[in-house]
Protein backbone atom coordinates (compact mmCIF):
# COMPACT_ATOMS: atom_id res chain seq x y z
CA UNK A 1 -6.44 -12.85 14.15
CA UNK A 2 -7.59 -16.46 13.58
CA UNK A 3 -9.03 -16.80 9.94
CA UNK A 4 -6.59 -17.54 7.39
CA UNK A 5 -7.45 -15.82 3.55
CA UNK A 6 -5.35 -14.70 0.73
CA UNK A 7 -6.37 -11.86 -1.92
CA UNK A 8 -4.22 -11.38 -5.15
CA UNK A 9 -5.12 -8.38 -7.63
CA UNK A 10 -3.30 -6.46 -10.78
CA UNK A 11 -3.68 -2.69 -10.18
CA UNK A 12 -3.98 -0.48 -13.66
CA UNK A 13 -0.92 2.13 -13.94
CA UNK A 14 -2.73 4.70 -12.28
CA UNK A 15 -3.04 6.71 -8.88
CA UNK A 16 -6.58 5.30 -8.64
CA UNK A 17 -5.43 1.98 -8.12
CA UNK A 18 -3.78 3.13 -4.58
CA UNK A 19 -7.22 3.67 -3.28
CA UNK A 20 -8.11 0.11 -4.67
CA UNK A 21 -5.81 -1.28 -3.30
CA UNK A 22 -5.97 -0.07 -0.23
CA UNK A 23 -9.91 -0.66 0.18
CA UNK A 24 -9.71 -4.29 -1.23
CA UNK A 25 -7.13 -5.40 1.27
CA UNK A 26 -8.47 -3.36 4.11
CA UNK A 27 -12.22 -5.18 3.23
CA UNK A 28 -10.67 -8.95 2.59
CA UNK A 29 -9.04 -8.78 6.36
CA UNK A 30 -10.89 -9.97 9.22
CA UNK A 31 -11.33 -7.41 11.79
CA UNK A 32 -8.45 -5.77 12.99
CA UNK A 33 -7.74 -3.23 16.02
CA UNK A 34 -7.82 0.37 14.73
CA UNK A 35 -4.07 0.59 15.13
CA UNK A 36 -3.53 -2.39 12.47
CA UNK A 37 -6.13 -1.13 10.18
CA UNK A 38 -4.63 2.35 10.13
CA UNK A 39 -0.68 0.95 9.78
CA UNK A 40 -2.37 -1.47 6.93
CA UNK A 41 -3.70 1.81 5.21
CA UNK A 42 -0.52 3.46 5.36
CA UNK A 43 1.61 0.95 4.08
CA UNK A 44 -0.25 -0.23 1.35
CA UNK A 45 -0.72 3.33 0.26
CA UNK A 46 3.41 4.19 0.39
CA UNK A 47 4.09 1.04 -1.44
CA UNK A 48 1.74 1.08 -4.05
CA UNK A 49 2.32 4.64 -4.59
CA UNK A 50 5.80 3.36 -4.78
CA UNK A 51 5.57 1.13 -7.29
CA UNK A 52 3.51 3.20 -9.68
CA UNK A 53 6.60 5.79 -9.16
CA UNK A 54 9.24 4.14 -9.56
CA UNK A 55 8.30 1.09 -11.44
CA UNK A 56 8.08 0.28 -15.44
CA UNK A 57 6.01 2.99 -16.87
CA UNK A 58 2.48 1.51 -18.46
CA UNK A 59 2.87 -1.76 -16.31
CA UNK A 60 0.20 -2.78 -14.13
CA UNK A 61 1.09 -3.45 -10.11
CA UNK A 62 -0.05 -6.60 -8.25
CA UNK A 63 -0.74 -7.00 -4.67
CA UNK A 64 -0.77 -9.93 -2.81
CA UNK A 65 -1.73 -10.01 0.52
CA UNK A 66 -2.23 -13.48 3.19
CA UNK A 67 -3.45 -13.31 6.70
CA UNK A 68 -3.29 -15.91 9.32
CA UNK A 69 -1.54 -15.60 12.75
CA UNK A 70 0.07 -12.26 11.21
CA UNK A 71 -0.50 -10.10 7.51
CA UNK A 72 1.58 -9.88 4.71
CA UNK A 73 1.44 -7.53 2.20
CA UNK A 74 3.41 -7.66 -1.24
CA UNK A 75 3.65 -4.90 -4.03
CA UNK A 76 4.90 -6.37 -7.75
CA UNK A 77 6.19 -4.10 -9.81
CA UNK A 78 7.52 -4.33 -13.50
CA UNK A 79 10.98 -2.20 -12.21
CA UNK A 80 14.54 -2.45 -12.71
CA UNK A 81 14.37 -2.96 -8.41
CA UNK A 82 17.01 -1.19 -6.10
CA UNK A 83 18.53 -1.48 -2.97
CA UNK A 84 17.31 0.30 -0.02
CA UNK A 85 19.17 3.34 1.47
CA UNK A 86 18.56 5.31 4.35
CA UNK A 87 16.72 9.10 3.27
CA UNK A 88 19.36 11.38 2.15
CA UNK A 89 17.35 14.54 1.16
CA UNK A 90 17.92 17.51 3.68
CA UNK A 91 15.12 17.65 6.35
CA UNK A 92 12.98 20.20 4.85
CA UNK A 93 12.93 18.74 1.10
CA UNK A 94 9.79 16.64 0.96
CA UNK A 95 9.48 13.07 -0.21
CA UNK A 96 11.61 9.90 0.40
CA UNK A 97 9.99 8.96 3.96
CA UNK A 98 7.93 5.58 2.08
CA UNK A 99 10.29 3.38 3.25
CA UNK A 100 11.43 4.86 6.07
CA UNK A 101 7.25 4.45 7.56
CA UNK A 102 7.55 1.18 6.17
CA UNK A 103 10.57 0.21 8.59
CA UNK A 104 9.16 1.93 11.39
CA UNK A 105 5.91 0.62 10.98
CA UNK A 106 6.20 -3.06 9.93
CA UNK A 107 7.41 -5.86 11.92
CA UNK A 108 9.14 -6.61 8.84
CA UNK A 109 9.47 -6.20 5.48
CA UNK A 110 11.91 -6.52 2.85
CA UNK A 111 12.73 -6.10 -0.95
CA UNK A 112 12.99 -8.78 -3.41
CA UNK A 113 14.57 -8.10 -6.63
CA UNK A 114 14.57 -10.53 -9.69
CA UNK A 115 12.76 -10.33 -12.93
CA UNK A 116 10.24 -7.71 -10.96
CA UNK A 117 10.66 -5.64 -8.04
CA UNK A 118 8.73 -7.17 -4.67
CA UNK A 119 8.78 -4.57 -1.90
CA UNK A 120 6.80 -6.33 0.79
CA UNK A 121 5.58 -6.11 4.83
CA UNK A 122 4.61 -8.10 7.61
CA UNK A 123 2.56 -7.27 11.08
CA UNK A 124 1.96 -9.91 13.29
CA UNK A 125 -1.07 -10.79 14.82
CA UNK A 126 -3.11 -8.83 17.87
């Protein structure tokens, strides 16, 4: 991946805005193997889904995503933030495998907790 580009949004407080999300990012990127567009779907989609969960009811969500030599991918939300954990639900409750995807999926990715909550991934470049 050679261009460089930046896209910034606010997402409404609703599950629509997962699918917006997910097709404005996916359309601002240059072309990406099918692998990266497909990990980019899925982790855009956990993390906004996320946010919109978890985050301050009635808020919007913004995304922020930059490309150059890899793609990053943040997810504002208007939350009290938390700290990560590993899953601790028994195997055959559903739910609570966002972040886990996320930390088998990105390259890396973090959370960054001040006046908002800023769950965010990288993949480098192909």
């Amino acid at each position: 991946m050679t261009a460089v580009g930046h896209l910034e949004m606010t997402l409404a407080p609703d599950p629509a805005s997962v699918a917006e999300a997910r097709t404005a990012v996916l359309q601002a990127l240059p072309d990406l193997d099918t692998e990266r567009v497909n990990t980019v779907r899925l982790l855009i989609s956990e993390l906004v889904t996320n946010a919109l969960r978890h985050g301050e009811a009635g808020e919007p969500v913004e995304v922020h995503a930059s490309w150059n030599s890899m793609v990053r991918v943040e997810v504002i939300d208007h939350g009290d933030g938390f700290t990560p954990t590993g899953r601790t639900k028994p195997l055959e409750e559903p739910g609570g495998y966002g972040l886990v995807l996320v930390g088998t999926l990105a390259d890396r990715w973090g959370v960054e907790t001040e006046d908002c909550t800023t769950v965010w991934f990288e993949l480098n470049g192909t």
